[in-house]
PDB file of N, CA and C in Angstrom:
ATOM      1  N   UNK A   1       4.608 -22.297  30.246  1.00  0.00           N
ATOM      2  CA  UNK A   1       4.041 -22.467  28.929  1.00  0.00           C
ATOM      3  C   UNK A   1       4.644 -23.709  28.275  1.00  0.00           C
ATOM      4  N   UNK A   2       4.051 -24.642  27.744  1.00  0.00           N
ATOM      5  CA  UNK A   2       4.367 -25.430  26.802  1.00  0.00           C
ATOM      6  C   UNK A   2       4.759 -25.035  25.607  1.00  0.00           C
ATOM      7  N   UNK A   3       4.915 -26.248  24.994  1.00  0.00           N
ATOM      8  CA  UNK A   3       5.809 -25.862  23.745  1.00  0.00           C
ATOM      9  C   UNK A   3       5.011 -25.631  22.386  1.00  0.00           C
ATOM     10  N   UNK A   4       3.826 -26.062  23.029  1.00  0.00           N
ATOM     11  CA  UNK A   4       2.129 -26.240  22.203  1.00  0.00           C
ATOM     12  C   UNK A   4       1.977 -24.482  22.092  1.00  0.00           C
ATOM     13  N   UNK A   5       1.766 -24.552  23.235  1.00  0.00           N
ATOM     14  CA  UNK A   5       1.675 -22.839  23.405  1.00  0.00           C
ATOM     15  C   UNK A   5       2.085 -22.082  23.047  1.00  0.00           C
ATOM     16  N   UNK A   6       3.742 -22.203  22.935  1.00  0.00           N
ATOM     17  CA  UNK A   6       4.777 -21.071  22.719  1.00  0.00           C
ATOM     18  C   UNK A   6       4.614 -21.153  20.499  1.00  0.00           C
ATOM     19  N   UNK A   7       4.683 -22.244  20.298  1.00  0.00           N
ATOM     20  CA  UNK A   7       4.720 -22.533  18.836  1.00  0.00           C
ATOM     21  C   UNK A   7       3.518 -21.738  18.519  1.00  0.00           C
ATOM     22  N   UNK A   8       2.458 -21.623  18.997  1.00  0.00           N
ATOM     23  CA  UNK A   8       1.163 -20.715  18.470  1.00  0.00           C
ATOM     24  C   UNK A   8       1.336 -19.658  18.236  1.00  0.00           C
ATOM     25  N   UNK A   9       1.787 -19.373  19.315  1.00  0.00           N
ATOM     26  CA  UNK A   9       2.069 -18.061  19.852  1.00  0.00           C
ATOM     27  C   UNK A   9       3.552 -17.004  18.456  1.00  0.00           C
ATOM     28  N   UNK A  10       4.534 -18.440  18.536  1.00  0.00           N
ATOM     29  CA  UNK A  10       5.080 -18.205  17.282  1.00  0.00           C
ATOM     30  C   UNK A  10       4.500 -17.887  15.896  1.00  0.00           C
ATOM     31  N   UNK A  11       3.808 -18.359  15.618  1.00  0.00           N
ATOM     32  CA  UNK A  11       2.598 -18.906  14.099  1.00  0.00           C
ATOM     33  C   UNK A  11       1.998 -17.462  14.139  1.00  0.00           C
ATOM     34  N   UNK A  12       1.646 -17.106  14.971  1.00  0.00           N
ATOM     35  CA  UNK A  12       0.221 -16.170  15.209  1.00  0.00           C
ATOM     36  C   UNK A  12       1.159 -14.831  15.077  1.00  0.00           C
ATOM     37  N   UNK A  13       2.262 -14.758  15.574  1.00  0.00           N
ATOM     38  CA  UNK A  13       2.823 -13.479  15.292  1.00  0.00           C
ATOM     39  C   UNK A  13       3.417 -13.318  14.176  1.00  0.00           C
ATOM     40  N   UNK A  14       3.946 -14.345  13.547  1.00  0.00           N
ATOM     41  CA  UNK A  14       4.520 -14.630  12.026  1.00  0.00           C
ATOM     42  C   UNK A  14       2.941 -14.179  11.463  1.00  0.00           C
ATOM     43  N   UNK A  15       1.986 -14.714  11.313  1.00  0.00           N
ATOM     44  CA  UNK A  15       1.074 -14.595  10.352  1.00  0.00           C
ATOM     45  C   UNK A  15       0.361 -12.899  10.461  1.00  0.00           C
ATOM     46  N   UNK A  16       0.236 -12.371  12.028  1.00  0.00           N
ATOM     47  CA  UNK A  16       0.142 -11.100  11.918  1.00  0.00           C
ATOM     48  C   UNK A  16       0.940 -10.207  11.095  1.00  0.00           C
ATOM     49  N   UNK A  17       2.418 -10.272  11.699  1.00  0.00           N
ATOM     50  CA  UNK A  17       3.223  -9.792  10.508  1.00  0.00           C
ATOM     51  C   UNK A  17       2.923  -9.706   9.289  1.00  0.00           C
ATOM     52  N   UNK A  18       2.842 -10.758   8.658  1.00  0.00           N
ATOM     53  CA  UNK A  18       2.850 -10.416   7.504  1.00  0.00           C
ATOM     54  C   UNK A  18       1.387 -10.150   6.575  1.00  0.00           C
ATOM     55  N   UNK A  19       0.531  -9.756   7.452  1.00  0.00           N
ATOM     56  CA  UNK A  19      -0.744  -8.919   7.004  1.00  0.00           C
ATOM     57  C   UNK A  19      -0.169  -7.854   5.943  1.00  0.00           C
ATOM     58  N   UNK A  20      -0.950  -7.643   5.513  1.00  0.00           N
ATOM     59  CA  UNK A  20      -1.435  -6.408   4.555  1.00  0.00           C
ATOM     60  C   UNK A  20      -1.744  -5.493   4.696  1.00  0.00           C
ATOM     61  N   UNK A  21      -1.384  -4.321   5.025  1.00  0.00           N
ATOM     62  CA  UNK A  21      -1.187  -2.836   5.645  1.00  0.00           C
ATOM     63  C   UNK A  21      -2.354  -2.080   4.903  1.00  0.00           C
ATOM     64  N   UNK A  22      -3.202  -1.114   5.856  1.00  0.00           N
ATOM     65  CA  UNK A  22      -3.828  -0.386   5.791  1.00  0.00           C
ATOM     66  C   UNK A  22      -3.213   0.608   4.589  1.00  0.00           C
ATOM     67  N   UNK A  23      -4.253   1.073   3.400  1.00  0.00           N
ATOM     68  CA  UNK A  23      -3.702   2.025   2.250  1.00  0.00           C
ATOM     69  C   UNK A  23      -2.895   3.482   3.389  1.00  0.00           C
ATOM     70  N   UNK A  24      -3.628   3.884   4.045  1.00  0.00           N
ATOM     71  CA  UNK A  24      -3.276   5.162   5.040  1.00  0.00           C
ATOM     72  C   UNK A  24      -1.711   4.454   5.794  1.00  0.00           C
ATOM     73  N   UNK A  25      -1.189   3.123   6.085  1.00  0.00           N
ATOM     74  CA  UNK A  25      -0.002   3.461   7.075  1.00  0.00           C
ATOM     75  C   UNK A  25       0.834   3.093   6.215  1.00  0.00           C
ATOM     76  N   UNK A  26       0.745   3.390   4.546  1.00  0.00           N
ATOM     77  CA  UNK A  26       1.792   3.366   3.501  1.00  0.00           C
ATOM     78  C   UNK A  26       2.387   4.602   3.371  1.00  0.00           C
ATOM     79  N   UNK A  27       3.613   4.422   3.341  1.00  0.00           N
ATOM     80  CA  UNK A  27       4.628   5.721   3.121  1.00  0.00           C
ATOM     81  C   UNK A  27       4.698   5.752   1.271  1.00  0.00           C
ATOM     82  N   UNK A  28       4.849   7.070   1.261  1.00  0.00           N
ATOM     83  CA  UNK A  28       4.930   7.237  -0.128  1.00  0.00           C
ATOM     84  C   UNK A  28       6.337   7.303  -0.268  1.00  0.00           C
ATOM     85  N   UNK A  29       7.131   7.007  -1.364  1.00  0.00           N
ATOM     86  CA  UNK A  29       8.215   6.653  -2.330  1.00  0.00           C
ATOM     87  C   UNK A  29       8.550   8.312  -2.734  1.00  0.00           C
ATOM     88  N   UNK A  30       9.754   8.274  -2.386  1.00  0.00           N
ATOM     89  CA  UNK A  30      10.388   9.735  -2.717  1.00  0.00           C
ATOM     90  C   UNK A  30      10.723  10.167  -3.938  1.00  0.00           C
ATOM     91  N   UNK A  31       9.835  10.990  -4.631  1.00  0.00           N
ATOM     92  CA  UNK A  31      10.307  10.707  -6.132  1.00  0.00           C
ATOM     93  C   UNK A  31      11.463  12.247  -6.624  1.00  0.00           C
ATOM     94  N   UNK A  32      11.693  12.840  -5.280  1.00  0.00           N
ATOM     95  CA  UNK A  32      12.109  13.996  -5.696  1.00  0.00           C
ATOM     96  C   UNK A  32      11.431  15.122  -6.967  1.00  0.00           C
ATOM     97  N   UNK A  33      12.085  15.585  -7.524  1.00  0.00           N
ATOM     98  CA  UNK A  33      11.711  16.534  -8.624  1.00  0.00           C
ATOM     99  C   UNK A  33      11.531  16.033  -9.625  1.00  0.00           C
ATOM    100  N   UNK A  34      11.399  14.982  -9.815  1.00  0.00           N
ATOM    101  CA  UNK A  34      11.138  14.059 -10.750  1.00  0.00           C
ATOM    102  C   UNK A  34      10.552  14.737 -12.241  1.00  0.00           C
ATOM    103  N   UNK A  35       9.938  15.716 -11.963  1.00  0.00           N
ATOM    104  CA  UNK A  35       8.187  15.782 -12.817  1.00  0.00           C
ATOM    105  C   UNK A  35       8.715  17.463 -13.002  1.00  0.00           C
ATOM    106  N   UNK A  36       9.953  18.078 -12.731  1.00  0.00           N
ATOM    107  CA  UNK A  36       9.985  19.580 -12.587  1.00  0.00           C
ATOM    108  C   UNK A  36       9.874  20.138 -13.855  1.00  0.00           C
ATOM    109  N   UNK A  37      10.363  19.525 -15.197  1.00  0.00           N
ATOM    110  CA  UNK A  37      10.193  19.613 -16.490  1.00  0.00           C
ATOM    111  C   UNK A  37       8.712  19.541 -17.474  1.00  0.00           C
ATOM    112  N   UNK A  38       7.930  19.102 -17.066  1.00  0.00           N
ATOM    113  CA  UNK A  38       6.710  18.903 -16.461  1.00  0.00           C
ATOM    114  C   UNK A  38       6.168  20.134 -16.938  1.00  0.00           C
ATOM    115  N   UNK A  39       5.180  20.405 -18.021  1.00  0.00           N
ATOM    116  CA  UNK A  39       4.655  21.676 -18.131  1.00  0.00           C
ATOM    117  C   UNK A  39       3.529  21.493 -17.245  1.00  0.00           C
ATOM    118  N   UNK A  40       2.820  22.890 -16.946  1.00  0.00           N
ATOM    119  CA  UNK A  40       1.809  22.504 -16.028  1.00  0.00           C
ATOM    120  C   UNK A  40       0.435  21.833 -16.423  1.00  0.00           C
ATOM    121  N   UNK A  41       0.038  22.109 -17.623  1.00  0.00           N
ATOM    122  CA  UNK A  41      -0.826  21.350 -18.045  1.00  0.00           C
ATOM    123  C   UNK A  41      -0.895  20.166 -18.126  1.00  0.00           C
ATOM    124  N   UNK A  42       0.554  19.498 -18.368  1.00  0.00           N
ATOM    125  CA  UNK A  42       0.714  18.149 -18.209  1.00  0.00           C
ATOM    126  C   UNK A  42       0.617  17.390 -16.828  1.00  0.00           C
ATOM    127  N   UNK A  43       1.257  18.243 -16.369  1.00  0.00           N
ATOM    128  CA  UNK A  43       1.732  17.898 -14.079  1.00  0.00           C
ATOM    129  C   UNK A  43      -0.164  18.017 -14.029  1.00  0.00           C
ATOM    130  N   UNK A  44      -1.102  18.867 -14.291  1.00  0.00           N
ATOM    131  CA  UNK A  44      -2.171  18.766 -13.546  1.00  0.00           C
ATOM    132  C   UNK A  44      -2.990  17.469 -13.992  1.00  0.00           C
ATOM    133  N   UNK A  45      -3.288  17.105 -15.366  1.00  0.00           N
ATOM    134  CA  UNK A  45      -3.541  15.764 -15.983  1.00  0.00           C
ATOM    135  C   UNK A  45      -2.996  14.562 -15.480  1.00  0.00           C
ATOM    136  N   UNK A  46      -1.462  14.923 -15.449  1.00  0.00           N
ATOM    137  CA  UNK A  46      -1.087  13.550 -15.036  1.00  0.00           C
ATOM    138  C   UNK A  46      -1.424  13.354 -13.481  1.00  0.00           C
ATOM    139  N   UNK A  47      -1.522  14.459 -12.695  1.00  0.00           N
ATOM    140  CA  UNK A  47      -2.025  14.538 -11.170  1.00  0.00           C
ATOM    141  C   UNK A  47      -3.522  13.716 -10.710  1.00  0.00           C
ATOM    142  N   UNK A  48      -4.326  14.176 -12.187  1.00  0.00           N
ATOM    143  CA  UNK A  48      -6.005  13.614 -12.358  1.00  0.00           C
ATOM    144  C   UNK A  48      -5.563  12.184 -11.993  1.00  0.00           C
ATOM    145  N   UNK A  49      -5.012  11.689 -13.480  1.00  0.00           N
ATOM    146  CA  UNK A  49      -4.640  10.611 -13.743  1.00  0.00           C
ATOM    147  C   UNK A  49      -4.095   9.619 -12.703  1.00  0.00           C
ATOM    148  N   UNK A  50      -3.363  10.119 -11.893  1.00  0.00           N
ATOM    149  CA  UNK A  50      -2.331   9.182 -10.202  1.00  0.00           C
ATOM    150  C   UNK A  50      -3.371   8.967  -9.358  1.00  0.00           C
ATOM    151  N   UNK A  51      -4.220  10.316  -9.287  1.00  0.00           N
ATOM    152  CA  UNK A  51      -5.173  10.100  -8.230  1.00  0.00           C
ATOM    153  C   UNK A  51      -5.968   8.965  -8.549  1.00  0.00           C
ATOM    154  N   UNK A  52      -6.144   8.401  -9.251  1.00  0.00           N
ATOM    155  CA  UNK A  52      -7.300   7.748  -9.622  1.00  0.00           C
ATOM    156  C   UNK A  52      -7.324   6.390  -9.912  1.00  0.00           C
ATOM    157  N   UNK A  53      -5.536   6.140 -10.373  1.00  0.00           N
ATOM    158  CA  UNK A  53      -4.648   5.147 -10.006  1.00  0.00           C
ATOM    159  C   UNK A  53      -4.720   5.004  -8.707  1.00  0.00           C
ATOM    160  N   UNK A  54      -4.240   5.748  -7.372  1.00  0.00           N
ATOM    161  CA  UNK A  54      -4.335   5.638  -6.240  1.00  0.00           C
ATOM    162  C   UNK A  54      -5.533   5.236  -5.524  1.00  0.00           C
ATOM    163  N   UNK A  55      -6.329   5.551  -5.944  1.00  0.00           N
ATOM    164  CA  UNK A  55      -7.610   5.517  -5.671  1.00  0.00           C
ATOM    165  C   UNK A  55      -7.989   4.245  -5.638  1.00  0.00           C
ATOM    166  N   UNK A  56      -8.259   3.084  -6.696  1.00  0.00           N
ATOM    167  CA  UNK A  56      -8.223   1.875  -7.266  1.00  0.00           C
ATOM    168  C   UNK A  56      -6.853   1.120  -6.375  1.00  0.00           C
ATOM    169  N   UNK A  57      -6.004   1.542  -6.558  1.00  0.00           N
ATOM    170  CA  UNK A  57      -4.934   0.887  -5.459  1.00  0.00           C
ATOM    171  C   UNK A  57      -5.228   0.500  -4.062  1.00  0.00           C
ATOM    172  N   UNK A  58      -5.611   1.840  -3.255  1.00  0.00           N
ATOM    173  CA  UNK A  58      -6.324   1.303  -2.126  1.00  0.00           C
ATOM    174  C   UNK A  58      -7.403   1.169  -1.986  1.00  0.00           C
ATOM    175  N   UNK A  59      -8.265   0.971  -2.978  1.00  0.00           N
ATOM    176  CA  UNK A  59      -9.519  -0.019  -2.693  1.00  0.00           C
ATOM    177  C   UNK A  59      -9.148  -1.656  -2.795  1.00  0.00           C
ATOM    178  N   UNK A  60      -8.172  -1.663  -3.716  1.00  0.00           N
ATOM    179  CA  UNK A  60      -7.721  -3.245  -3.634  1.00  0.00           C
ATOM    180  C   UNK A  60      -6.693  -3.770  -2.520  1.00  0.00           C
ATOM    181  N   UNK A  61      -6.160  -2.115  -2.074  1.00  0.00           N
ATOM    182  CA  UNK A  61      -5.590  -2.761  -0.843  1.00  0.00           C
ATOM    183  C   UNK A  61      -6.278  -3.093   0.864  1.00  0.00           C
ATOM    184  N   UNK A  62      -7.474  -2.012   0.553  1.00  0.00           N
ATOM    185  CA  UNK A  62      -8.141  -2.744   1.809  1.00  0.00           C
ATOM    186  C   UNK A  62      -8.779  -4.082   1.399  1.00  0.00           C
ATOM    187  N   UNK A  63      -8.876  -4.493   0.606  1.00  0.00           N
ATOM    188  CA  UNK A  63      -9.659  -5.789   0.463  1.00  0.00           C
ATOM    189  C   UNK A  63      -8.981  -6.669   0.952  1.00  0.00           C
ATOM    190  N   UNK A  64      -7.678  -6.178   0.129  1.00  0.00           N
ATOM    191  CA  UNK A  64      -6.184  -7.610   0.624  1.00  0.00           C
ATOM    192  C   UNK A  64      -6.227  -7.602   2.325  1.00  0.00           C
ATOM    193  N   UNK A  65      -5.730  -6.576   2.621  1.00  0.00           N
ATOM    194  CA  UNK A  65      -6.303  -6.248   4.406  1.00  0.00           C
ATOM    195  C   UNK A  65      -6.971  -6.752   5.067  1.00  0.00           C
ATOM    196  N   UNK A  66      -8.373  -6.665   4.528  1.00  0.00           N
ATOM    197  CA  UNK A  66      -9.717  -7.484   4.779  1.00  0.00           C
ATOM    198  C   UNK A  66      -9.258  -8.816   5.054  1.00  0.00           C
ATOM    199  N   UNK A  67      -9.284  -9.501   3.317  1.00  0.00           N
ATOM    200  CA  UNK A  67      -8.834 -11.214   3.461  1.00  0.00           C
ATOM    201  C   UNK A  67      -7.579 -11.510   4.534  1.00  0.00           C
ATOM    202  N   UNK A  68      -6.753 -10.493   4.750  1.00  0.00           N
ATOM    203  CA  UNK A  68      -5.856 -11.383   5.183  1.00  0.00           C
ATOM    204  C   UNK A  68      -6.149 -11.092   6.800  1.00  0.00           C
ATOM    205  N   UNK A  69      -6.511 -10.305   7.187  1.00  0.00           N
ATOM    206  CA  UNK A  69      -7.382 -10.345   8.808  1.00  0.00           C
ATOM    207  C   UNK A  69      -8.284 -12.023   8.806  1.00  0.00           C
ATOM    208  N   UNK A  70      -9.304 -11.569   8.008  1.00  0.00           N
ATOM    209  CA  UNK A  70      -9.987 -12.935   7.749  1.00  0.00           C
ATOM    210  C   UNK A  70      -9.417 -13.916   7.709  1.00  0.00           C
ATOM    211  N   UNK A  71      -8.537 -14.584   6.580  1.00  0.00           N
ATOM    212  CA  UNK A  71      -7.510 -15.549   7.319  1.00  0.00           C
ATOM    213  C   UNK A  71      -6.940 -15.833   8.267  1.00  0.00           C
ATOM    214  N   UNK A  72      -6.190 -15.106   8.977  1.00  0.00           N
ATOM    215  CA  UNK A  72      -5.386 -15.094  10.215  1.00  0.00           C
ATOM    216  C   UNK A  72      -6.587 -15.434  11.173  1.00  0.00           C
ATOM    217  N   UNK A  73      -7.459 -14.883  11.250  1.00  0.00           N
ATOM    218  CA  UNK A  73      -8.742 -14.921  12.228  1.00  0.00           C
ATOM    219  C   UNK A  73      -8.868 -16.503  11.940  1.00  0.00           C
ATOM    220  N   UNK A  74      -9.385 -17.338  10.880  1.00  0.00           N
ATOM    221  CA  UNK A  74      -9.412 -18.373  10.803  1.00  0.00           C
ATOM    222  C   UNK A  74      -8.905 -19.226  10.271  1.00  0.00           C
ATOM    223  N   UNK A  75      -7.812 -19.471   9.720  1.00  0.00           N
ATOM    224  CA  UNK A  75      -7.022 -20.150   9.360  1.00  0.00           C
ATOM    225  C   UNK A  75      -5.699 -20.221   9.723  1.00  0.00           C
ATOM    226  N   UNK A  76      -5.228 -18.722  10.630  1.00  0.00           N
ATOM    227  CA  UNK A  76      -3.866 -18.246  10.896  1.00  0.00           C
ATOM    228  C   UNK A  76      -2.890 -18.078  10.030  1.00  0.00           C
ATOM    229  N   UNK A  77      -3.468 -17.745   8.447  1.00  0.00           N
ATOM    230  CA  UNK A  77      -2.625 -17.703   6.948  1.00  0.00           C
ATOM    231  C   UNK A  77      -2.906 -16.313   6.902  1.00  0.00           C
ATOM    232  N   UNK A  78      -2.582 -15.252   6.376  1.00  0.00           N
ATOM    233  CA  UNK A  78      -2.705 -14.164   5.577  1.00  0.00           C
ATOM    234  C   UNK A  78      -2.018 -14.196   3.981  1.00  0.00           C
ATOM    235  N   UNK A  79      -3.882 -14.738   3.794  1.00  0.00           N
ATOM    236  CA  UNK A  79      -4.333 -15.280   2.241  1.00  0.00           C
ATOM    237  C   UNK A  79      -4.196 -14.354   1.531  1.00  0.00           C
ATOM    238  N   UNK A  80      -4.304 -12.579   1.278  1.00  0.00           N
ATOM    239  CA  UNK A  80      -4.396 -11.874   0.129  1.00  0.00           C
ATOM    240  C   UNK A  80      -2.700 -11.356   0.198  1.00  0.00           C
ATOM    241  N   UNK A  81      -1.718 -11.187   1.377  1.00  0.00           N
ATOM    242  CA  UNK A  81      -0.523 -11.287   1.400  1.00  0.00           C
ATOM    243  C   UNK A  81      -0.039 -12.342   0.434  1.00  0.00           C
ATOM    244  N   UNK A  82      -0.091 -13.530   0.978  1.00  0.00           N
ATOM    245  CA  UNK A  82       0.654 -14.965   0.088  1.00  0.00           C
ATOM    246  C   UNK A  82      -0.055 -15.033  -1.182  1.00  0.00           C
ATOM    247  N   UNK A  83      -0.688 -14.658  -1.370  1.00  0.00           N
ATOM    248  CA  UNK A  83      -1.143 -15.154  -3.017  1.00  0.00           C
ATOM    249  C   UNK A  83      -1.074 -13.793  -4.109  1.00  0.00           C
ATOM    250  N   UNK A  84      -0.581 -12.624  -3.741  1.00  0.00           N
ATOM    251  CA  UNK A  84      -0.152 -11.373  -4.732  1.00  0.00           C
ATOM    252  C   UNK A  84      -1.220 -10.554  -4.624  1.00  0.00           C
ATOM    253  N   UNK A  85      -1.775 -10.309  -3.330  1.00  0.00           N
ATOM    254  CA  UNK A  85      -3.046  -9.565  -4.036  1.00  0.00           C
ATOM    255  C   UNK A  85      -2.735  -8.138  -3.222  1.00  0.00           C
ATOM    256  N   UNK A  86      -1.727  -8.100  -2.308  1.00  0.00           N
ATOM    257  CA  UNK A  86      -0.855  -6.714  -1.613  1.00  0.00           C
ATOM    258  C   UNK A  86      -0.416  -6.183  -2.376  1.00  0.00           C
ATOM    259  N   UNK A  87      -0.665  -5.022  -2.540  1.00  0.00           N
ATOM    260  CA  UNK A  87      -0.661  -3.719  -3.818  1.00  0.00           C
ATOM    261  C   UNK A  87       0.341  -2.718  -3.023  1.00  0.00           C
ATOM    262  N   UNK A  88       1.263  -2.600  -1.810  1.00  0.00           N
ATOM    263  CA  UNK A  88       1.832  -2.108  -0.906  1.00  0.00           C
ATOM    264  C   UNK A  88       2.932  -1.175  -1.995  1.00  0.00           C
ATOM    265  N   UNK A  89       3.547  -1.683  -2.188  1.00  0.00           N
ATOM    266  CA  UNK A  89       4.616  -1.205  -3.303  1.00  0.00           C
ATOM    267  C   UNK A  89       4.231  -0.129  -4.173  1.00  0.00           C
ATOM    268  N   UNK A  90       3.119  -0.885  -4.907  1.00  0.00           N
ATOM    269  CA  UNK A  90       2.675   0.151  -5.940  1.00  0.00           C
ATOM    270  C   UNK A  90       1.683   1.364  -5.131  1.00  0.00           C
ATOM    271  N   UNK A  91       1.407   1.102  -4.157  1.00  0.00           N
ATOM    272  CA  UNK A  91       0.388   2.212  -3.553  1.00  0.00           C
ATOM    273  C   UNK A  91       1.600   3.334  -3.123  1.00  0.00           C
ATOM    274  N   UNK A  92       3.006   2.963  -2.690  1.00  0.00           N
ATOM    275  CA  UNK A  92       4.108   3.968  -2.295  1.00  0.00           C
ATOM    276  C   UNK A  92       4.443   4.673  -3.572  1.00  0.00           C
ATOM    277  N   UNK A  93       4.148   3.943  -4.365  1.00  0.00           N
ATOM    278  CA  UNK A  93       5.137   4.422  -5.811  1.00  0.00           C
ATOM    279  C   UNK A  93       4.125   5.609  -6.188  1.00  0.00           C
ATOM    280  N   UNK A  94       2.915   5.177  -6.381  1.00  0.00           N
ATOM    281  CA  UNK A  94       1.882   5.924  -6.624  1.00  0.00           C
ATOM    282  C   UNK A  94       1.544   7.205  -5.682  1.00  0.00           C
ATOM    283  N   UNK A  95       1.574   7.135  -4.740  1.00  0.00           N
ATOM    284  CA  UNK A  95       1.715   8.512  -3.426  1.00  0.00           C
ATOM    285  C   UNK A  95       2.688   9.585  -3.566  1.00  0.00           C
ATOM    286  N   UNK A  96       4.380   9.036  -4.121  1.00  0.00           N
ATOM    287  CA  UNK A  96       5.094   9.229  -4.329  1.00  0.00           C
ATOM    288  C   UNK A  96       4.860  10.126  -5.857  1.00  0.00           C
ATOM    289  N   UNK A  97       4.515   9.468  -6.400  1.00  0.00           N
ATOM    290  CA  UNK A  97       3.978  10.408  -7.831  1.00  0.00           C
ATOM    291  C   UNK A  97       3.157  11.400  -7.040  1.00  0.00           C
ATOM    292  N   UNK A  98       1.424  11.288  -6.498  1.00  0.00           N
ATOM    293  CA  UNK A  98       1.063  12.411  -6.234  1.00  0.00           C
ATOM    294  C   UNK A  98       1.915  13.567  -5.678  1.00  0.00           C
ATOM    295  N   UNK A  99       2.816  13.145  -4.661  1.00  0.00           N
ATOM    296  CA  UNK A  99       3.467  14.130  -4.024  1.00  0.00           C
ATOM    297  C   UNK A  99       4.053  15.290  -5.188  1.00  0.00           C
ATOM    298  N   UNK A 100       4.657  14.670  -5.445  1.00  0.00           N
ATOM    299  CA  UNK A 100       5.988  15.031  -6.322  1.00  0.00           C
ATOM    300  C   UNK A 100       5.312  15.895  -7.421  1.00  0.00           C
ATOM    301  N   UNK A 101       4.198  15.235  -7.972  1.00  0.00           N
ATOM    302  CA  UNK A 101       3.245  16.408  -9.413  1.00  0.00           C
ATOM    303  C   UNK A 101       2.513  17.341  -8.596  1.00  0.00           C
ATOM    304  N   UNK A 102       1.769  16.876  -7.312  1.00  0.00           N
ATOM    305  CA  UNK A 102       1.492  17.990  -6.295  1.00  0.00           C
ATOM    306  C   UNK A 102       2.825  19.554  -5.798  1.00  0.00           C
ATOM    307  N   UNK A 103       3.998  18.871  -5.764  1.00  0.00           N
ATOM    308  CA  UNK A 103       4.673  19.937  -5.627  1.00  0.00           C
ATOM    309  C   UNK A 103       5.185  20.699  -6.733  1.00  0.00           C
ATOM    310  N   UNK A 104       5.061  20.040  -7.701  1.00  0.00           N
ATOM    311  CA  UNK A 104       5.296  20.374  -9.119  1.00  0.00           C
ATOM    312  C   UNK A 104       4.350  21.967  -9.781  1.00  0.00           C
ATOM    313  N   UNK A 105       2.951  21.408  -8.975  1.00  0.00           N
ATOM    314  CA  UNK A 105       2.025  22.344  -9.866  1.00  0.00           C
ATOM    315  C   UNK A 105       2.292  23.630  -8.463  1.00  0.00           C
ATOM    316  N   UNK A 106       3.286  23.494  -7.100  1.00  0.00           N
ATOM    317  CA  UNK A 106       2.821  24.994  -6.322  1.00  0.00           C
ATOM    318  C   UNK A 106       3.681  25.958  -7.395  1.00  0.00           C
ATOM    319  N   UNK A 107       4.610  25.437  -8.293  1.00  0.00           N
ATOM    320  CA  UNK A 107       5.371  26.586  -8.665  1.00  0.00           C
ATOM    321  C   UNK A 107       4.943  27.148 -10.545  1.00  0.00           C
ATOM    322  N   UNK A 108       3.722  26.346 -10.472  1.00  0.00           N
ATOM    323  CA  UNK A 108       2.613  26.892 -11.445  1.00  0.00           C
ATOM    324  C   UNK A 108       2.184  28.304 -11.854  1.00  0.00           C
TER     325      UNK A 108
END
């Protein structure tokens, strides 16, 4: 292999990397008992409320996904990664809430 070769080959795995992850292979954020104080009327509202946040989260995170496949495919950049449009963080934080008001309301 040349050095033409091997450098691509470098580029192309750097730029895979740093794609933009499917909403589903995000781990949710451990929020513990966070929410145990939480009357239940409140834990089930605010439960409405995450979902729906979440919801909107990974619709903007498959898009970022999208573009940045699309880039890499032709440009070898992953464009919705580098320019802020990976919602990764907040989609854990947010999962992390469902969990946590989800376990909140079994002792309802």
């Amino acid at each position: 292999m040349n050095f033409l070769t091997k450098l691509l080959l470098v580029v192309l795995a750097f730029a895979l990397s740093a794609c933009a992850s499917q909403p589903e292979a995000i781990a949710p954020v451990s929020m513990g008992d966070a929410f145990k104080n939480l009357s239940c009327s409140n834990a089930q509202k605010m439960l409405v409320e995450e979902r729906q946040v979440l919801a909107a989260l990974e619709q903007k995170q498959r898009r970022a996904a999208t573009g940045d496949a699309i880039g890499v495919f032709l440009i070898l950049v992953p464009v919705s990664s580098l320019t802020g449009n990976d919602v990764e963080g907040s989609i854990a934080t947010s999962k992390g809430k469902v969990v946590a008001l989800e376990n909140r309301l079994l002792s309802c």
